[in-house]
Protein backbone atom coordinates (compact mmCIF):
# COMPACT_ATOMS: atom_id res chain seq x y z
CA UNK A 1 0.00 0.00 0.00
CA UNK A 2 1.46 3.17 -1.04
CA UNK A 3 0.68 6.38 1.47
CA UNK A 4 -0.34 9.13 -0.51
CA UNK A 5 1.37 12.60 0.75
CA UNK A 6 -0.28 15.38 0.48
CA UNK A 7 1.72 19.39 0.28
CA UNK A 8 1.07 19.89 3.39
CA UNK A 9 3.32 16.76 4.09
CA UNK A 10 6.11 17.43 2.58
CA UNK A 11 6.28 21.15 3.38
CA UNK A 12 6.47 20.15 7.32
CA UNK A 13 9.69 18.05 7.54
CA UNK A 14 11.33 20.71 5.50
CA UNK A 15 10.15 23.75 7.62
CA UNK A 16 11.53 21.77 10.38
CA UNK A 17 14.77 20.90 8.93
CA UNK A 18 14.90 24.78 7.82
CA UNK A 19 14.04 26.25 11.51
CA UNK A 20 16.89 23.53 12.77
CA UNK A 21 19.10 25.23 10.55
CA UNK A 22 18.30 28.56 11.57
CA UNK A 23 19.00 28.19 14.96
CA UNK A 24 22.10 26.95 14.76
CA UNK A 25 23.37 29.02 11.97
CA UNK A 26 21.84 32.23 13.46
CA UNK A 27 25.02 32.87 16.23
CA UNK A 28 27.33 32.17 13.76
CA UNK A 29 25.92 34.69 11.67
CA UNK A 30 26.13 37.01 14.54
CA UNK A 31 29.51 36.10 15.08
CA UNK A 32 29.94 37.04 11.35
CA UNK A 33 28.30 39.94 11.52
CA UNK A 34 29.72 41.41 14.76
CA UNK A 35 33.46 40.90 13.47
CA UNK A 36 32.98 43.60 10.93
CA UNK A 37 31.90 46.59 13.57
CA UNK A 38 33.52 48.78 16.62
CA UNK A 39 33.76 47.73 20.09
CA UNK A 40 31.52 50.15 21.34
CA UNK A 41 28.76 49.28 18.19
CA UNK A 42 28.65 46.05 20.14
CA UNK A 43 29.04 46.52 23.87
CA UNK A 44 25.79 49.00 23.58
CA UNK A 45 23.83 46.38 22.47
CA UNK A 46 22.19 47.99 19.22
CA UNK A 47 24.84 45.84 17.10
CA UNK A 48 22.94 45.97 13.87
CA UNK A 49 22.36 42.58 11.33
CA UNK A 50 24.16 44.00 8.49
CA UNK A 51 27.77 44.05 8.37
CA UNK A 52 29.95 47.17 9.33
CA UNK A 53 33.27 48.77 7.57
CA UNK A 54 35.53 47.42 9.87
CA UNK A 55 36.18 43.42 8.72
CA UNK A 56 39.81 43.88 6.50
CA UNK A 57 40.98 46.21 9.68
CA UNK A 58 39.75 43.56 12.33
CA UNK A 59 40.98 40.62 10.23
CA UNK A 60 44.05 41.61 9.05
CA UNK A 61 45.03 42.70 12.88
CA UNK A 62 43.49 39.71 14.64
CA UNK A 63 45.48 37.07 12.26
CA UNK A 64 48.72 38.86 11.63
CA UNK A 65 49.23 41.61 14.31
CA UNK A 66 47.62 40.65 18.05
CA UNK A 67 48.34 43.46 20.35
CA UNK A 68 45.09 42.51 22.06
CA UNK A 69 44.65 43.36 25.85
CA UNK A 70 45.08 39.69 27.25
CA UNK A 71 46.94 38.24 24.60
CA UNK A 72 49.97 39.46 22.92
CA UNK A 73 49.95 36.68 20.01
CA UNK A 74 48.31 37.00 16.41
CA UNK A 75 45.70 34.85 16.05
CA UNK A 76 47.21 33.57 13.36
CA UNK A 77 49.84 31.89 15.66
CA UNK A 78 47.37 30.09 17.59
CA UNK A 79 45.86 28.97 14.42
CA UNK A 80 48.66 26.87 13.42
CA UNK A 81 49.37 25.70 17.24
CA UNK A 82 46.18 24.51 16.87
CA UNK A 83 46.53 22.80 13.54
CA UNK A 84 49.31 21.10 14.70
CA UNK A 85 48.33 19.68 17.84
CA UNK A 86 45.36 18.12 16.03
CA UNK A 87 46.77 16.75 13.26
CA UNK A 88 49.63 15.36 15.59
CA UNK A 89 46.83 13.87 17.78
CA UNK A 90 44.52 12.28 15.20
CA UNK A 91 47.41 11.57 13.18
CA UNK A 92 49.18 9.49 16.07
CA UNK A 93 46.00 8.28 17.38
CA UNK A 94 45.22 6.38 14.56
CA UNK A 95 48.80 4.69 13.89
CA UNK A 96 49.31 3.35 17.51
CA UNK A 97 45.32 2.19 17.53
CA UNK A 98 45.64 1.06 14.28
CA UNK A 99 49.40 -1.17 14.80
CA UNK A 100 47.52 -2.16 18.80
CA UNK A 101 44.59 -3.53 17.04
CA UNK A 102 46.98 -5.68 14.59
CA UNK A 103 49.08 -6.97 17.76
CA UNK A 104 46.20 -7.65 19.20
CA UNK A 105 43.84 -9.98 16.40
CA UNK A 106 46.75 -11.34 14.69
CA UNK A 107 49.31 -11.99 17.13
CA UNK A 108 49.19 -14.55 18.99
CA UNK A 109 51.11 -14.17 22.44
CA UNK A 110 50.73 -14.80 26.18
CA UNK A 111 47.98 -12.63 27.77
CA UNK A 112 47.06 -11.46 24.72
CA UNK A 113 43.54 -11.01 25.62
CA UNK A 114 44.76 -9.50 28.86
CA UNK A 115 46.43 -6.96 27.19
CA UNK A 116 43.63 -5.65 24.97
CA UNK A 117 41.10 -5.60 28.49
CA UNK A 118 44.11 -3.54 29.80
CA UNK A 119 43.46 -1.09 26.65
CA UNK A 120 40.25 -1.15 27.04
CA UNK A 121 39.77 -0.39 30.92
CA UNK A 122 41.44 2.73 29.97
CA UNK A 123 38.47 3.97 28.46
CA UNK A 124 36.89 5.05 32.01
CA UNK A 125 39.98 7.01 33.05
CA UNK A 126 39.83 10.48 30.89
CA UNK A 127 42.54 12.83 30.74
CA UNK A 128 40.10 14.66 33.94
CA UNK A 129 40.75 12.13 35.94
CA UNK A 130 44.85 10.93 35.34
CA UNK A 131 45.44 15.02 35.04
CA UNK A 132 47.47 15.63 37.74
CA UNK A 133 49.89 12.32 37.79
CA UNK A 134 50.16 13.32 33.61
CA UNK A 135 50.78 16.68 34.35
CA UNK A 136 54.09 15.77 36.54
CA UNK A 137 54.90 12.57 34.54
CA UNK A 138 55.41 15.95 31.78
CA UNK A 139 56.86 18.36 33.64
CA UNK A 140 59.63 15.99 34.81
CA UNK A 141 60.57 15.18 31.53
CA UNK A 142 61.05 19.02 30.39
CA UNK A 143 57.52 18.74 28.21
CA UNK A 144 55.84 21.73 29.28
CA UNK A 145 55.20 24.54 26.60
CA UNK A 146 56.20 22.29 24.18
CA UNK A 147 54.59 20.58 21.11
CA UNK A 148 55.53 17.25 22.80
CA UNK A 149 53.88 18.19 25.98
CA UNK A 150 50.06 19.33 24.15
CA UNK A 151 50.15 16.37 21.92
CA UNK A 152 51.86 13.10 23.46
CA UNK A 153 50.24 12.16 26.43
CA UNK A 154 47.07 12.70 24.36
CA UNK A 155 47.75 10.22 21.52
CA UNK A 156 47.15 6.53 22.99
CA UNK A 157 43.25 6.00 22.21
CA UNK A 158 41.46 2.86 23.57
CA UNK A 159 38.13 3.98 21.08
CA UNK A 160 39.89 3.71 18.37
CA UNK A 161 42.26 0.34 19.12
CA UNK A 162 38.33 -1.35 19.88
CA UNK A 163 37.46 0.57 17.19
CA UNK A 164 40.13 -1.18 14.83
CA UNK A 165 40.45 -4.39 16.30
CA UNK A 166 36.64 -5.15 15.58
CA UNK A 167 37.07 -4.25 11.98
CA UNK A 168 39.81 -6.96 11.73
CA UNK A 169 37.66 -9.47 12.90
CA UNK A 170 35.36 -9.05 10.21
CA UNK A 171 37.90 -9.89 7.51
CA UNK A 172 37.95 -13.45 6.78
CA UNK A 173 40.69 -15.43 7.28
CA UNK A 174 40.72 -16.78 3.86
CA UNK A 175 42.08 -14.00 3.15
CA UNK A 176 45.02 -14.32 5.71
CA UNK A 177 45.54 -17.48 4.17
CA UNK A 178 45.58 -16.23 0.23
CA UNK A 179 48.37 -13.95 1.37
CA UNK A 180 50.54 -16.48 3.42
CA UNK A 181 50.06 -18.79 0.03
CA UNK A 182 51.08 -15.45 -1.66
CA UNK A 183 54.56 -15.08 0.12
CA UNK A 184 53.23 -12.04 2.28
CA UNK A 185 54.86 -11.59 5.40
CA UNK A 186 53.22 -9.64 8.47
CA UNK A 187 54.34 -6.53 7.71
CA UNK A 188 53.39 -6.80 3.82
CA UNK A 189 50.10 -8.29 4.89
CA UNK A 190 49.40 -5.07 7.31
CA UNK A 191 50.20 -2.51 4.06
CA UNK A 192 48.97 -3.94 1.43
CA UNK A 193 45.81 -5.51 2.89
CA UNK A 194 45.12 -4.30 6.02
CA UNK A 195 45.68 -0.23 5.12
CA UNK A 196 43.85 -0.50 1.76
CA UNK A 197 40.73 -1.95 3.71
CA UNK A 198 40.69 0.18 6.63
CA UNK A 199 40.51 3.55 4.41
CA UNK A 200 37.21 4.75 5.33
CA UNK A 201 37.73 3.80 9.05
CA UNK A 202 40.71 6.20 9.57
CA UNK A 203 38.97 9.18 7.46
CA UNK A 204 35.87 8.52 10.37
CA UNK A 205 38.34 8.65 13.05
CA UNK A 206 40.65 11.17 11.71
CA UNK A 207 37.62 13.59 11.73
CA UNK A 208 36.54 13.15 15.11
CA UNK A 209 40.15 12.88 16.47
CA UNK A 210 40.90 16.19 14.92
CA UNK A 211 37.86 17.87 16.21
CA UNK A 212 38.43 16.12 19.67
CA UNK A 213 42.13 18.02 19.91
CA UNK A 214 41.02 21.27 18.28
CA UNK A 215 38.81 21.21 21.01
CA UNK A 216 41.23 20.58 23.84
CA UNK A 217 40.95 23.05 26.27
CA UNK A 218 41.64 21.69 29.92
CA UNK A 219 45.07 20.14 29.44
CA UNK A 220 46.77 23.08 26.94
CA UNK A 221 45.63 25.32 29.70
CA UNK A 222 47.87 23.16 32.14
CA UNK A 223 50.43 22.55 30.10
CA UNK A 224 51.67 26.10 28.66
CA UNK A 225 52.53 28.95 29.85
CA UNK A 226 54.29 31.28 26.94
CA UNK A 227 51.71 33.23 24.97
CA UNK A 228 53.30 31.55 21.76
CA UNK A 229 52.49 28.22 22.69
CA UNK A 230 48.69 28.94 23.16
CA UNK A 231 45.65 27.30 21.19
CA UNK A 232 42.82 28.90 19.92
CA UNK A 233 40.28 28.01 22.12
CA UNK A 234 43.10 29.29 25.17
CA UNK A 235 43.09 32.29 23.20
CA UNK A 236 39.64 33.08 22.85
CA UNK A 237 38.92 32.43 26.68
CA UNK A 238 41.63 34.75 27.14
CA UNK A 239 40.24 37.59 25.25
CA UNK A 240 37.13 37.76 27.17
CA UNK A 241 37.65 40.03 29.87
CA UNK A 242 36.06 39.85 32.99
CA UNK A 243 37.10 42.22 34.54
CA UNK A 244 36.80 46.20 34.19
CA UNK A 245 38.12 46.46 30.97
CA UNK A 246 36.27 46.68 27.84
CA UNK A 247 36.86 43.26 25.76
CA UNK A 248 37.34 43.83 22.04
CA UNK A 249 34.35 42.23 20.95
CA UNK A 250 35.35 42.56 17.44
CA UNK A 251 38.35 40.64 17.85
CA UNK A 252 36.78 37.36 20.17
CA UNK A 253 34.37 36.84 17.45
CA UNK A 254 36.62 37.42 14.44
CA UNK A 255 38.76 34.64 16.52
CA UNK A 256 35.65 32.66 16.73
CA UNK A 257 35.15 32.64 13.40
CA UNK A 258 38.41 31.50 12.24
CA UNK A 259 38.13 29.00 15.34
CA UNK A 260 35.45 27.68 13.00
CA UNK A 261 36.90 27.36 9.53
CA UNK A 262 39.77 24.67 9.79
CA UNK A 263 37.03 21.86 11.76
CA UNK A 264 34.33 22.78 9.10
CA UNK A 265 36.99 22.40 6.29
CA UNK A 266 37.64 19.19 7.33
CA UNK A 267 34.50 18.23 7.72
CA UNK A 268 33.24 19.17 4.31
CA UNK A 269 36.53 17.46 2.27
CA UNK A 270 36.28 14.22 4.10
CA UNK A 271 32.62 13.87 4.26
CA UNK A 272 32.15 11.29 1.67
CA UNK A 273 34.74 8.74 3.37
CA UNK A 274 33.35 10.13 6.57
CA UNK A 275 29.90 8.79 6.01
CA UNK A 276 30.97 5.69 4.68
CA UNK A 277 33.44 5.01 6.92
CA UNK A 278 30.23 5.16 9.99
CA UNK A 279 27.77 3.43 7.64
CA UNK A 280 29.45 0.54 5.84
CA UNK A 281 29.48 -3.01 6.99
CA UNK A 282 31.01 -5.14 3.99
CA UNK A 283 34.29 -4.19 2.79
């Protein structure tokens, strides 16, 4: 039996999709809107909806010059700490998951199975919790304000290993066997299989891995100090004064909005292998 739909019908799920939209588009557009004005346009609260003369200026000296009131920096600086520390931490994330999950299904060694529970316990102690013996474990080995020190003790992932390991055991061992008969050893069997297969599974986790350490905020906060070794999301905290000093308005949300771009950007190029990489089943 086929359900007729009537306009009305079809005009509701879009009007809800389109109010969903709104909503969460709208302070982003005020973020937009309010980068492009004065300080004082904003602070009185009249900040009009159309945009003001004063983007290029705002811009050019929130990426390139800094001089705010709490932070010395161009924005542009934190940009690319930023960068860094995520692509270090999905990047690294995903080989040590990836080479623990291999160990782990195709190995075959005493308290193997131990080991992987071991991995996996780990998953109910976050960074929240372990901060303070991680924080020392750093500063004793000379890691604080340092690239080392924002990305390393956040690389080992115990998501991503489970992650991993139960996409191995999905592939068949027939085809184990095709590449022993083959002449492939481990480490030819892990390249030319095992990466090829496993594609769409790292471009999932690389996009939520690099959103997860764009997004650190707690443990950059411990772990630097200099002004030139501060993130983005340090920096914007930073700007907003709470005290009795005007905060440059102008500036937080041009910040914000360049915050934005690099996580949407990858978003938006990896979607495709994104999707798949959450929906697919069969390889």
């Amino acid at each position: 039996m086929v359900e007729r739909q009537t306009a009305f019908s079809r005009i509701i799920p879009h009007a809800v999709l389109l109010t969903g939209v709104a909503i969460v588009a709208f302070p982003v557009y005020l973020a937009v809107i309010g980068s492009t004005h004065e300080t004082a346009v904003i602070a009185n609260g009249q900040m009009p909806l159309t945009p003001g003369r004063e983007a290029f200026d705002t811009y050019y000296r929130t990426i390139f010059t800094g001089g705010s009131r709490t932070t010395r920096e161009p924005v542009g600086t934190m940009l690319l700490n930023s960068f860094t520390m995520a692509m270090l931490i999905a990047l690294g994330k995903i080989a040590i998951s990836i080479l623990s999950a291999y160990a782990v299904v195709y190995f075959r060694f005493p308290f193997r199975r131990a080991a992987f529970w071991m991995i996996f316990v780990t998953l109910m102690l976050p960074v929240e919790v372990r901060i303070y013996p991680t924080y020392k474990v750093a500063a004793d080995l000379g890691l604080l304000d340092s690239m080392a020190g924002l990305t390393l003790p956040l690389i080992a992932s115990a998501t991503a290993t489970l992650l991993f390991r139960q996409f191995f055991m999905t592939i068949p061992d027939e085809l184990v066997e095709a590449s022993k008969i083959d002449g492939a050893g481990p480490f030819r069997f892990f390249f030319d299989t095992l990466l090829p297969l496993s594609r769409t599974n790292m471009a999932a986790l690389f996009v939520i891995l690099f959103i997860y350490g764009w997004n650190q905020y707690l443990w950059p906060l411990l772990i630097t100090t200099r002004d030139d070794m501060q993130t983005i999301v340090i920096g914007i905290k930073k700007m907003i004064v709470t005290s009795d000093a005007l905060t440059e308005w102008q500036v937080v949300m041009a910040t914000a909005v360049l915050a934005m771009l690099p996580p949407v950007a990858v978003v938006v190029l990896m979607q495709k292998l994104f999707v798949r990489g959450l929906v697919e089943t069969e390889k």
